[in-house]
N, C-alpha and C. Protein backbone atom coordinates (compact mmCIF):
# COMPACT_ATOMS: atom_id res chain seq x y z
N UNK A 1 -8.19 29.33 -42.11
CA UNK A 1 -8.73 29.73 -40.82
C UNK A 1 -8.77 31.26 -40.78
N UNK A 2 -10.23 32.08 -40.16
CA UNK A 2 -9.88 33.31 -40.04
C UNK A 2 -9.37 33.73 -39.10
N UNK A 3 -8.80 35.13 -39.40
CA UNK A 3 -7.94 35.79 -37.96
C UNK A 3 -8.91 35.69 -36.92
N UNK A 4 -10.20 35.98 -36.80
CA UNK A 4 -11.01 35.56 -35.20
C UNK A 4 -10.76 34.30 -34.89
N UNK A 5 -11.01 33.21 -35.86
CA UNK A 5 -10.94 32.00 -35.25
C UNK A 5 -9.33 31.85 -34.66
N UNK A 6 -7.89 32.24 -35.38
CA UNK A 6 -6.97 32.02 -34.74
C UNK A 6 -6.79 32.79 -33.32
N UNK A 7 -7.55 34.18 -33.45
CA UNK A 7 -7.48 34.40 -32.18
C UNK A 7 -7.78 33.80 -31.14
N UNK A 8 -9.41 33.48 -30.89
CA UNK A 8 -9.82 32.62 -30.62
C UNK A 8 -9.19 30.94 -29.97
N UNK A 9 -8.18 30.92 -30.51
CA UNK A 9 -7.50 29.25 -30.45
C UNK A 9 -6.06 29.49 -29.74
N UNK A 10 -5.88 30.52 -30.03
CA UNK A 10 -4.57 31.40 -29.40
C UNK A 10 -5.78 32.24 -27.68
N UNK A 11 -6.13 32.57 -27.67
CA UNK A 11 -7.13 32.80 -26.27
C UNK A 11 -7.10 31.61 -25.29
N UNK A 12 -7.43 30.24 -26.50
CA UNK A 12 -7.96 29.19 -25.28
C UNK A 12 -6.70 28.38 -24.72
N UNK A 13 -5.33 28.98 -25.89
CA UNK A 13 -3.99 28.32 -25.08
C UNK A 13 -3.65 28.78 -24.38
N UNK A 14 -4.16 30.60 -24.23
CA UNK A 14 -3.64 31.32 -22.90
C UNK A 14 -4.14 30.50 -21.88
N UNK A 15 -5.28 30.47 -22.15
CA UNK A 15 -6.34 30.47 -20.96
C UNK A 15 -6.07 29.22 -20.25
N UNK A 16 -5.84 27.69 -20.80
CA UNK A 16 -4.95 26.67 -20.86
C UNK A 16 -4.04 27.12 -20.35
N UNK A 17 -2.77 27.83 -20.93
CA UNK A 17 -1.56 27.69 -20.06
C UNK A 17 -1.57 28.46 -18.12
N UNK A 18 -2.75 29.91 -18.05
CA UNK A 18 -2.77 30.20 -16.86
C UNK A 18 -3.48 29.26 -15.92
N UNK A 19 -4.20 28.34 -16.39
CA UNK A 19 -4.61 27.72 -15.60
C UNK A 19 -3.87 26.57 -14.77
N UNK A 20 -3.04 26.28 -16.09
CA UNK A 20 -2.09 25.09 -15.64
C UNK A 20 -1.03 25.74 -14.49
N UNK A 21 -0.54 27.13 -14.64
CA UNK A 21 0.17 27.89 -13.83
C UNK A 21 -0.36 27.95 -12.65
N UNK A 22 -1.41 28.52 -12.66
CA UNK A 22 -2.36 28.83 -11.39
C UNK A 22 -2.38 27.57 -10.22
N UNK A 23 -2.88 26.00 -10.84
CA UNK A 23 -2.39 25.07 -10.17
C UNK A 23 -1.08 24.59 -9.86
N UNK A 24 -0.28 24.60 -10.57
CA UNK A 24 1.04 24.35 -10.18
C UNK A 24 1.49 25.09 -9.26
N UNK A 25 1.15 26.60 -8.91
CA UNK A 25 1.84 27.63 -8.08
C UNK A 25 0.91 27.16 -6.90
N UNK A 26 -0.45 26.72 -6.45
CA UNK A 26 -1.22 26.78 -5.90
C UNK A 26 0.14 25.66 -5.05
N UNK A 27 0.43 24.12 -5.62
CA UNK A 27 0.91 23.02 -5.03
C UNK A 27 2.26 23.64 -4.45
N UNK A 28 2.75 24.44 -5.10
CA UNK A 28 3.84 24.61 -4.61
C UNK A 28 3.63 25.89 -3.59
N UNK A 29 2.48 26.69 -3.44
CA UNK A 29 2.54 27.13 -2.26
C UNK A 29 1.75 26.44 -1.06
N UNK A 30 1.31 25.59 -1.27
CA UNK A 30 1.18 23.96 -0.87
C UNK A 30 1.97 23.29 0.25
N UNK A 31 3.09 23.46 -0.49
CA UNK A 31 4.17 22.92 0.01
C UNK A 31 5.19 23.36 0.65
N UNK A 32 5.31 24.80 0.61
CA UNK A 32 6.03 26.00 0.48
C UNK A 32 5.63 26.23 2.12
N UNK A 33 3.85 25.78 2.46
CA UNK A 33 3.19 25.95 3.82
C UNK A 33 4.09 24.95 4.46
N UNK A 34 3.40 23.94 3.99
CA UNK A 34 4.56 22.51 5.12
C UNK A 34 5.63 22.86 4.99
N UNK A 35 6.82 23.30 4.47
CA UNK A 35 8.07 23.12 4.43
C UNK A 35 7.97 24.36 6.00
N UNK A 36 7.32 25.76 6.08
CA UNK A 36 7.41 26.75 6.62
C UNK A 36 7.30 26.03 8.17
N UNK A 37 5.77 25.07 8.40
CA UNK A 37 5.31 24.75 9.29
C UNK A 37 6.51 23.62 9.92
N UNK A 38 7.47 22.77 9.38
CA UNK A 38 8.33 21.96 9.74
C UNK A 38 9.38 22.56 10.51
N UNK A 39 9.67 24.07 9.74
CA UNK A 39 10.59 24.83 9.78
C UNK A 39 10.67 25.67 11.58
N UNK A 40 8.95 26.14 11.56
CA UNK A 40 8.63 26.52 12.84
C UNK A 40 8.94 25.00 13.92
N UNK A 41 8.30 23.97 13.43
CA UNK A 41 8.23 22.93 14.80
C UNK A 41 9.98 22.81 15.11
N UNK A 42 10.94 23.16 13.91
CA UNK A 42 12.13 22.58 14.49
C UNK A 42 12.66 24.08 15.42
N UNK A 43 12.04 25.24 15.25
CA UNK A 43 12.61 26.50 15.86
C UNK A 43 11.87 25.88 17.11
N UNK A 44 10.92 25.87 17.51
CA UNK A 44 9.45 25.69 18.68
C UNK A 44 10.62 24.61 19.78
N UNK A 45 11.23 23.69 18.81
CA UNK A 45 11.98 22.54 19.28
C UNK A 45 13.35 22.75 19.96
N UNK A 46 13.97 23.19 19.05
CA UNK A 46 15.49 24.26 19.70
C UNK A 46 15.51 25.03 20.40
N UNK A 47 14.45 25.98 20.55
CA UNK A 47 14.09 27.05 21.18
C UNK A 47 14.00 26.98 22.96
N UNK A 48 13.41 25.68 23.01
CA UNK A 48 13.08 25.18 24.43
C UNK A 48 12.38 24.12 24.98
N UNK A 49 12.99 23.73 26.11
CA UNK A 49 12.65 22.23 26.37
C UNK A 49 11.38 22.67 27.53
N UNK A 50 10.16 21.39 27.49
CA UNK A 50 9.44 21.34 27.79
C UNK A 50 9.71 20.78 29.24
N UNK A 51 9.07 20.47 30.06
CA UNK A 51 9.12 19.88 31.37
C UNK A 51 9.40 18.52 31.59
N UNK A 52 8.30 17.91 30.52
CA UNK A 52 8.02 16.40 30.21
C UNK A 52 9.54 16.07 29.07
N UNK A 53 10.38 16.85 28.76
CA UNK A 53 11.38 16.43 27.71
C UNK A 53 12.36 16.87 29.16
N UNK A 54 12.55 17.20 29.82
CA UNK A 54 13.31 17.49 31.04
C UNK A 54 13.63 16.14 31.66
N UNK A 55 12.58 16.19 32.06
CA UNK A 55 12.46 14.22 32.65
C UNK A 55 12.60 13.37 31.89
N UNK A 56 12.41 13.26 30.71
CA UNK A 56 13.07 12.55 30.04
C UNK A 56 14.01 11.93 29.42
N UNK A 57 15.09 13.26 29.60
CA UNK A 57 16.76 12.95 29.35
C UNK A 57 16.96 12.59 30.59
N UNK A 58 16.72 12.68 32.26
CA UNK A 58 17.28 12.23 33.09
C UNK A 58 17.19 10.68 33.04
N UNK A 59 16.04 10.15 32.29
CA UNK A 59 15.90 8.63 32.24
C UNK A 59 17.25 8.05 31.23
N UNK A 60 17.62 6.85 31.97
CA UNK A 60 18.95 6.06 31.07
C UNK A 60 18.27 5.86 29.95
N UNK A 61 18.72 5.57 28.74
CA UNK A 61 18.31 5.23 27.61
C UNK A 61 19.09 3.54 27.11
N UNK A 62 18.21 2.87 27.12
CA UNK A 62 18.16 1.26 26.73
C UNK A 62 18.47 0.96 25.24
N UNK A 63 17.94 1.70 24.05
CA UNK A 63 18.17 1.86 23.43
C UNK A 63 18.48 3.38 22.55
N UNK A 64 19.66 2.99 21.52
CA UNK A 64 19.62 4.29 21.10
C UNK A 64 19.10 4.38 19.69
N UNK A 65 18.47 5.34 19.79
CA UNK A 65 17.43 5.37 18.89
C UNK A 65 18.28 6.50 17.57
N UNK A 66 18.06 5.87 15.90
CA UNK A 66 18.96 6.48 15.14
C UNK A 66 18.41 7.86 14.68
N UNK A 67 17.43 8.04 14.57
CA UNK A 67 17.22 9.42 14.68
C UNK A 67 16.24 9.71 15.79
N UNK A 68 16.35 11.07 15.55
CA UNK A 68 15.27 11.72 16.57
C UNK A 68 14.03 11.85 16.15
N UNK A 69 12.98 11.08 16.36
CA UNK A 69 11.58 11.11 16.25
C UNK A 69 10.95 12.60 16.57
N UNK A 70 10.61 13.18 15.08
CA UNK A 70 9.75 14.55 15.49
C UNK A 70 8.88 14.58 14.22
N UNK A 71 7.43 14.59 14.99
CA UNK A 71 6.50 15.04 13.95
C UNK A 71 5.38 16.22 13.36
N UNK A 72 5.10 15.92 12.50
CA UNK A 72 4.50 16.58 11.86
C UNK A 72 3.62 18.11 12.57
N UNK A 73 3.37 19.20 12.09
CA UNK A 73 2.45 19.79 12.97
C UNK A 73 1.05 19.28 12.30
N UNK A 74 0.95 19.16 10.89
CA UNK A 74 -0.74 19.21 10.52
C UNK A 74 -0.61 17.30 10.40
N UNK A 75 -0.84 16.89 11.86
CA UNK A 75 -1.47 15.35 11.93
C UNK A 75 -2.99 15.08 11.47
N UNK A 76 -3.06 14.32 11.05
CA UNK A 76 -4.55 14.05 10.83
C UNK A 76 -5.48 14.40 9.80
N UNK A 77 -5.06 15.65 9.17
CA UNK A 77 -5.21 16.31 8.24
C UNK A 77 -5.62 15.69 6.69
N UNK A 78 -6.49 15.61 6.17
CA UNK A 78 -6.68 15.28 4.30
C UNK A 78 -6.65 16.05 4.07
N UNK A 79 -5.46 15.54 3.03
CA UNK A 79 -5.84 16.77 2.00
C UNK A 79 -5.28 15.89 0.26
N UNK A 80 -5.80 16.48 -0.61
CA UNK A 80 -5.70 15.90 -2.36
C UNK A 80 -3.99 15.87 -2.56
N UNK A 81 -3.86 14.76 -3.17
CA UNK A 81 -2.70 14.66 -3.52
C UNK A 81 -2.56 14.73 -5.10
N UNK A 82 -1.74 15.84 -5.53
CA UNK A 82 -2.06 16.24 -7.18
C UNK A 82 -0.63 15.64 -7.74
N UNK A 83 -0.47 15.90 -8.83
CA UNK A 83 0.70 15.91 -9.87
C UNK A 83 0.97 16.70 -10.73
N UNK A 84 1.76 16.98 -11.28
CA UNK A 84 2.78 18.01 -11.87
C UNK A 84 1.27 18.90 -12.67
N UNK A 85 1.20 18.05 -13.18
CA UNK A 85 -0.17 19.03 -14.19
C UNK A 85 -1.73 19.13 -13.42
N UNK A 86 -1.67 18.90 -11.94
CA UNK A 86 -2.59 19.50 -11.20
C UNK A 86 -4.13 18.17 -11.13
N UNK A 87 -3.28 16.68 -11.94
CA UNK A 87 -4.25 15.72 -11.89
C UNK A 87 -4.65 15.33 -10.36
N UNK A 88 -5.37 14.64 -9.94
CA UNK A 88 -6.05 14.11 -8.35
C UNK A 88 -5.04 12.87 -8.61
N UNK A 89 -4.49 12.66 -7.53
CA UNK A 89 -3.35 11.30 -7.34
C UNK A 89 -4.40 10.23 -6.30
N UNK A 90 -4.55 11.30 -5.62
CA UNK A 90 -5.41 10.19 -4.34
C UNK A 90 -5.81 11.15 -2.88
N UNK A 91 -6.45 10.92 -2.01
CA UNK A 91 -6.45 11.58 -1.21
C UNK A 91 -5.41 11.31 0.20
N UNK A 92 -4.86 12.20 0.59
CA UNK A 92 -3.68 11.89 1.62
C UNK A 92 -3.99 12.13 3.35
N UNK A 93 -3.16 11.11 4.00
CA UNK A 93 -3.99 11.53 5.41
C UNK A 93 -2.57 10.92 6.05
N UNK A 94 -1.81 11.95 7.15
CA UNK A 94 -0.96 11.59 8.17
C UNK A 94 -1.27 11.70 9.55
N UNK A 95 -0.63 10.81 10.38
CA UNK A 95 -1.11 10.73 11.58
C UNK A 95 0.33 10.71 12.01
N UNK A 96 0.96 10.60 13.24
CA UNK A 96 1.99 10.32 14.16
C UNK A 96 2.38 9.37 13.68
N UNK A 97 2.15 7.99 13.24
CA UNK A 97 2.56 6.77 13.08
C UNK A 97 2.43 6.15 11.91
N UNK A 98 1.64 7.05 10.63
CA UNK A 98 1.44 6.56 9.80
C UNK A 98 0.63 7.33 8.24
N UNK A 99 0.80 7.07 7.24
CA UNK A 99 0.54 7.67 6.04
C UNK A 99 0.01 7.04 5.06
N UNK A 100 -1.23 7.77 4.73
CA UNK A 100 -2.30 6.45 4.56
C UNK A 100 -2.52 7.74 2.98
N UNK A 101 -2.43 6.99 1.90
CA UNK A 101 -3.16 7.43 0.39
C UNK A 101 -4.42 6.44 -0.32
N UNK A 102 -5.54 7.44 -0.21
CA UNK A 102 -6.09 6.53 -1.20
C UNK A 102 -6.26 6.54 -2.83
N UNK A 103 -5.95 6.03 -3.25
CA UNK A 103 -5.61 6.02 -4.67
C UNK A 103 -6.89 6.52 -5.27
N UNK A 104 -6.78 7.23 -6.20
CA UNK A 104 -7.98 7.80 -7.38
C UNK A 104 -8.39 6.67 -7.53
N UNK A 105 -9.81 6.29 -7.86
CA UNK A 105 -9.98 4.94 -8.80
C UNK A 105 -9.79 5.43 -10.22
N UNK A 106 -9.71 6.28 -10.54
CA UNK A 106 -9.49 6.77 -12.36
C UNK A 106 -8.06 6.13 -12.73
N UNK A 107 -7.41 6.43 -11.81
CA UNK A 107 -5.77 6.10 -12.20
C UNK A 107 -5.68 4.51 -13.05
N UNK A 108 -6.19 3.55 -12.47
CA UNK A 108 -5.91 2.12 -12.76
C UNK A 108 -5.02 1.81 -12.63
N UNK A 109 -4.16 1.95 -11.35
CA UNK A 109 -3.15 1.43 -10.73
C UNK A 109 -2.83 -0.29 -10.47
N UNK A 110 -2.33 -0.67 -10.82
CA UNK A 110 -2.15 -2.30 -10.71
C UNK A 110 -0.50 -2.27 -10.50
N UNK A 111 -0.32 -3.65 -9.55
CA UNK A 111 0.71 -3.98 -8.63
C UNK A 111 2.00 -3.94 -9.72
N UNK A 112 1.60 -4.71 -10.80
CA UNK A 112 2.59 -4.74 -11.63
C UNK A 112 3.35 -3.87 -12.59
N UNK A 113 2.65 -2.31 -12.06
CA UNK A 113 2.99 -0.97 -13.11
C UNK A 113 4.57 -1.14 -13.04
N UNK A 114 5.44 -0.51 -14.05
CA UNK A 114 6.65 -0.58 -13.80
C UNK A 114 7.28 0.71 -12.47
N UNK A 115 6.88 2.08 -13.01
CA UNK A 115 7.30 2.90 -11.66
C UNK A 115 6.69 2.47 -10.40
N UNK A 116 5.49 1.92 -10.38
CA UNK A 116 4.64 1.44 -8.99
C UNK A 116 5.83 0.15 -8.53
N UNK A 117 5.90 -0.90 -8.98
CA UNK A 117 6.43 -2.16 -8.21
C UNK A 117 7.43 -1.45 -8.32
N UNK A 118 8.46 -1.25 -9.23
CA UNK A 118 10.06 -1.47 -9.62
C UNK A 118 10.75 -0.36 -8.40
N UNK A 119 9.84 0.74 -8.88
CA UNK A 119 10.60 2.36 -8.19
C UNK A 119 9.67 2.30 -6.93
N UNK A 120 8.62 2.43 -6.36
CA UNK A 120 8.24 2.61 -5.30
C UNK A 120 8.30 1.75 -4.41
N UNK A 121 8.20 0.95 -4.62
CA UNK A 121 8.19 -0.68 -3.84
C UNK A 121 9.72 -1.36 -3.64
N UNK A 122 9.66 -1.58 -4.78
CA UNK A 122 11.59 -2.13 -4.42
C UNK A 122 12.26 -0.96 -4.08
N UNK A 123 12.62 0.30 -4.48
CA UNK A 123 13.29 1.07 -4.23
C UNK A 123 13.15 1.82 -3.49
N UNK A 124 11.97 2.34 -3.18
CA UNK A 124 11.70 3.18 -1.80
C UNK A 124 11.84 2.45 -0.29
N UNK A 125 10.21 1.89 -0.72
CA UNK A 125 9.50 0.84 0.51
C UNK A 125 10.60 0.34 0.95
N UNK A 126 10.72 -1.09 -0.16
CA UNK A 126 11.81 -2.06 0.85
C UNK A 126 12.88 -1.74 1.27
N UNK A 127 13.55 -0.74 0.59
CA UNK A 127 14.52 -0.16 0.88
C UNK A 127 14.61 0.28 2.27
N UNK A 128 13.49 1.09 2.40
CA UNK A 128 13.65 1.36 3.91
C UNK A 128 13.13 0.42 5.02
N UNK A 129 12.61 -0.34 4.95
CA UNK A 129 12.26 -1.51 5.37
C UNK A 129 13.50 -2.24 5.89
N UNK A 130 14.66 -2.47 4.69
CA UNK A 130 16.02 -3.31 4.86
C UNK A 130 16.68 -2.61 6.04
N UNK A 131 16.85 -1.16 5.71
CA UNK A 131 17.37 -0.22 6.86
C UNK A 131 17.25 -0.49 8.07
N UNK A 132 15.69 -0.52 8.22
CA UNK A 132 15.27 -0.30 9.42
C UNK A 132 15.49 -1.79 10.20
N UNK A 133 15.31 -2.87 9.83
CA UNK A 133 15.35 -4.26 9.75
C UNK A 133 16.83 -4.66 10.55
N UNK A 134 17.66 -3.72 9.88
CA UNK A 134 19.33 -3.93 9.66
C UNK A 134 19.00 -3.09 11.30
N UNK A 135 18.51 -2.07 11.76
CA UNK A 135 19.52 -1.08 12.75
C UNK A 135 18.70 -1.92 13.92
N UNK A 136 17.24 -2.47 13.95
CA UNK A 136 16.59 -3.45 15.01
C UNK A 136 17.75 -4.66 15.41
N UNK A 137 18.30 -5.30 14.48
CA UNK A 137 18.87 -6.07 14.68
C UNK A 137 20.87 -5.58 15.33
N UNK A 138 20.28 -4.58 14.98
CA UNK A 138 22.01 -3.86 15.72
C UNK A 138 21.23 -3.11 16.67
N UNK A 139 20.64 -3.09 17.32
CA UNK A 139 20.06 -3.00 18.34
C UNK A 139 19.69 -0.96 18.39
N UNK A 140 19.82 -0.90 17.14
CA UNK A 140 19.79 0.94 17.60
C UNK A 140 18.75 1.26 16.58
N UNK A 141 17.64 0.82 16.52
CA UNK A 141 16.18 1.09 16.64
C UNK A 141 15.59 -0.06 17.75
N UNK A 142 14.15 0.58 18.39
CA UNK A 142 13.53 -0.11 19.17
C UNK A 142 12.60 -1.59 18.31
N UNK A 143 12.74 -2.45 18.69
CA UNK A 143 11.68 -3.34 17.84
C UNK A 143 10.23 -2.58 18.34
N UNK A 144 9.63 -3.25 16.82
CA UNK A 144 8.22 -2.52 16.85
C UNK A 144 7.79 -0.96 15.88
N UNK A 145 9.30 -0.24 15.77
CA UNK A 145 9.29 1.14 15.51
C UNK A 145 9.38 0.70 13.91
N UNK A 146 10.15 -0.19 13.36
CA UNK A 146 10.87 -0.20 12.27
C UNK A 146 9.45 -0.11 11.02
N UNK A 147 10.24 0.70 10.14
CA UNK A 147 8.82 1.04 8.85
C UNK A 147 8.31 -0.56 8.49
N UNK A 148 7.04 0.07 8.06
CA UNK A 148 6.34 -1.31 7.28
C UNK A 148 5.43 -0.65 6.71
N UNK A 149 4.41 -1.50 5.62
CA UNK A 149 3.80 -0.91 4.26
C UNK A 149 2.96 -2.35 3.98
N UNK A 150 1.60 -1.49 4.16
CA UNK A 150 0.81 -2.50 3.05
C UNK A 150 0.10 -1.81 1.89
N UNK A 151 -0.05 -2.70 1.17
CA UNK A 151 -0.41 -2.20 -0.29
C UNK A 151 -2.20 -2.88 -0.37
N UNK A 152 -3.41 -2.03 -0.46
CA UNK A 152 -4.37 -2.81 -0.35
C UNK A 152 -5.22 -2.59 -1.62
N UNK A 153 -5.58 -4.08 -2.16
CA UNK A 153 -6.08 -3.74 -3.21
C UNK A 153 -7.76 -4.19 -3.50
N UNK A 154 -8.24 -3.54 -4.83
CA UNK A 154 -9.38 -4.06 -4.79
C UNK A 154 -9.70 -4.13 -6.23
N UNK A 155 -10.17 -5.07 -6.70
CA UNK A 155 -10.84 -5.76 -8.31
C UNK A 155 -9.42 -5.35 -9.28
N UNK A 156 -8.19 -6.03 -8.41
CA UNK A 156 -7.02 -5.69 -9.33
C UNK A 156 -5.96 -4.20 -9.03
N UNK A 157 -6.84 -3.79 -8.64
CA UNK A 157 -6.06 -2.40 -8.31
C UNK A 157 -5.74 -2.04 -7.04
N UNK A 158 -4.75 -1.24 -7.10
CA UNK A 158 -4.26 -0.84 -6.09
C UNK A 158 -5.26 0.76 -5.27
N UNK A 159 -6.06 -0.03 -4.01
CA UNK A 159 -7.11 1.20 -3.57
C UNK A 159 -6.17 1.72 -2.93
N UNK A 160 -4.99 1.30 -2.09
CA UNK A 160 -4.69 2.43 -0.67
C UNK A 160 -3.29 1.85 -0.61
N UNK A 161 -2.10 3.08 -0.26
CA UNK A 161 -1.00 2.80 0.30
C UNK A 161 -0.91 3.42 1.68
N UNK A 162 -0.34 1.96 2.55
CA UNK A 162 -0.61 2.38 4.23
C UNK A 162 1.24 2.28 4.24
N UNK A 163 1.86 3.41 5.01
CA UNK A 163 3.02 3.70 5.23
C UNK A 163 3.25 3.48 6.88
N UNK A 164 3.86 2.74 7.93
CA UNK A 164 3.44 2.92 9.59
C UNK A 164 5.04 2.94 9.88
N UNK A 165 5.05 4.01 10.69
CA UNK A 165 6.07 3.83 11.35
C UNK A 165 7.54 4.44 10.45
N UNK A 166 6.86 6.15 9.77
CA UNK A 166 8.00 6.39 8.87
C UNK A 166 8.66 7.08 9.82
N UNK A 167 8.61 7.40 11.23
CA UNK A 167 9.27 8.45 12.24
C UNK A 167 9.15 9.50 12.41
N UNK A 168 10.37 10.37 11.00
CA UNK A 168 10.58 11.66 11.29
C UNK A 168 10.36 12.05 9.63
N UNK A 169 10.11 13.49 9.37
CA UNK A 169 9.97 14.63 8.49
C UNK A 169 10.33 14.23 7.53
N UNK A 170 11.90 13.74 7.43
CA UNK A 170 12.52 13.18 6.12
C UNK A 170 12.00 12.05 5.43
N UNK A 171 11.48 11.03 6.45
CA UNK A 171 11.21 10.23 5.68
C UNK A 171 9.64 10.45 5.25
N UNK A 172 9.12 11.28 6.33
CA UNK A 172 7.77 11.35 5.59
C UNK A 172 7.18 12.29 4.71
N UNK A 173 8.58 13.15 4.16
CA UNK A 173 8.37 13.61 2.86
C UNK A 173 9.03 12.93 1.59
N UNK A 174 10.06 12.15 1.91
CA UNK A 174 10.81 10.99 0.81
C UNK A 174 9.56 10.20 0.78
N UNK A 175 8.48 9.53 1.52
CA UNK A 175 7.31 8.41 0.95
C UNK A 175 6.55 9.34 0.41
N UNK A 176 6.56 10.61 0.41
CA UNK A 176 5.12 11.29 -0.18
C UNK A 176 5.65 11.60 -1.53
N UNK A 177 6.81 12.11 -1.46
CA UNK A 177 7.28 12.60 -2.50
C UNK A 177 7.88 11.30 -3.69
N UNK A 178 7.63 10.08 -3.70
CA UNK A 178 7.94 9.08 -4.02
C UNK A 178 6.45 8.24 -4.37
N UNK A 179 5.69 8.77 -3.97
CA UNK A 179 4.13 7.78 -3.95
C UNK A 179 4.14 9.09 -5.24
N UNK A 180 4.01 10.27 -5.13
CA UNK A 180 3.50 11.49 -5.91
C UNK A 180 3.94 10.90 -7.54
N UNK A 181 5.39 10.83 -7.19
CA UNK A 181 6.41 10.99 -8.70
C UNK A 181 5.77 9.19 -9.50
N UNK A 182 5.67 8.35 -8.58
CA UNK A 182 5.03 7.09 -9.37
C UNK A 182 3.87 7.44 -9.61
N UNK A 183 2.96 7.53 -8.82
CA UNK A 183 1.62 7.97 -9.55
C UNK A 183 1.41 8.66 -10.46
N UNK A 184 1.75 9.84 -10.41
CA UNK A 184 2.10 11.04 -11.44
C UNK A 184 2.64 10.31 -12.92
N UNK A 185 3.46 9.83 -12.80
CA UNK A 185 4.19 9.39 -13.91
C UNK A 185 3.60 8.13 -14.88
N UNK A 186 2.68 7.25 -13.93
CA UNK A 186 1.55 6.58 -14.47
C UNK A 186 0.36 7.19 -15.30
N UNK A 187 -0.21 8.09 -14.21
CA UNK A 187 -0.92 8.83 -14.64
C UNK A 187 -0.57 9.65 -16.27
N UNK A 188 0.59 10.22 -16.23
CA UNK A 188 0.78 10.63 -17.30
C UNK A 188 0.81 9.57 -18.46
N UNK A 189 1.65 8.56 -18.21
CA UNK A 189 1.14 7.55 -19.37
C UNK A 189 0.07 6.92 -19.70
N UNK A 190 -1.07 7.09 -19.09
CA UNK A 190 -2.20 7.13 -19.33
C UNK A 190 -3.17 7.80 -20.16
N UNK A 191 -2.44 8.86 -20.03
CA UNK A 191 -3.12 10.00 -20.54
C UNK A 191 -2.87 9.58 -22.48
């Protein structure tokens, strides 16, 4: 090989590795936004009570509810859901009540992947599902509130994960951050 051509091949791994940088820093200032924006709603929150949250502690409380329900500031919002090396996971959309991904069709996601069923499903999902199941029945969640999840598919694959009723912040960065790391990790064995 001549020295141009190794240069040349040594150029296109730079050029390769800044790019891969460039996206990775992009996600993590990404994220770096939401973490900031969570950060403000809980100052916005401590800071001072509203009128309508005034009247509302004077009301008795029937049930007690195990955490404190607070959400998101960017509701409604799509936006691409990537993975470590900057692949498309699916497109992502939260609302107040719920967290909706639609899966890449490139991926070829099927029910039976091992990180998809084993780790996201048994170990996330139902998991919190059991929780929530368990504190309805001890009376300290409201029925109705408790998480639930459908998985919707199409010609075998998995098109969309619907998340309802994850509450608060924590959990609705534990399902994102848990849909990401299975997909991702598929994805990579794909590759």
């Amino acid at each position: 090989m001549s020295e141009d051509e190794e240069r040349l091949k040594k150029l296109a791994m730079v050029k390769s590795y800044i790019e891969r940088r460039i996206e990775e820093l992009s996600n993590e200032i990404e994220s770096l936004k939401f973490l900031v924006s969570i950060v403000d709603e809980q100052l916005a929150v401590k800071s001072f009570k509203t009128v309508e949250a005034l009247k509302k502690e004077e009301k008795p409380k029937a049930i007690e509810v195990v955490k404190k329900e607070e959400k998101p500031k960017e509701l409604g919002t799509v936006r691409n859901l990537r993975g470590k090396s900057g692949n498309l996971l699916g497109m992502l959309t939260v609302t107040p009540d719920e967290i909706r991904l639609t899966v890449n069709p490139e991926l070829h996601i099927t029910s039976d992947m091992k990180p998809f069923s084993s780790f996201l499903i048994r170990k996330v999902l139902d998991a919190m599902v059991k929780v929530d199941k368990e504190n309805v029945d001890a009376g300290k969640l409201e029925p109705g509130r408790e998480l639930n999840y459908d998985i919707i598919y199409e010609g075998g694959g998995v098109r969309e994960i619907i998340v309802r009723n994850y509450r608060d912040e924590t959990r609705l960065r534990e399902v994102i951050s848990s849909i990401r790391w299975a997909l991702d990790t598929i994805s990579s064995s794909q590759r």
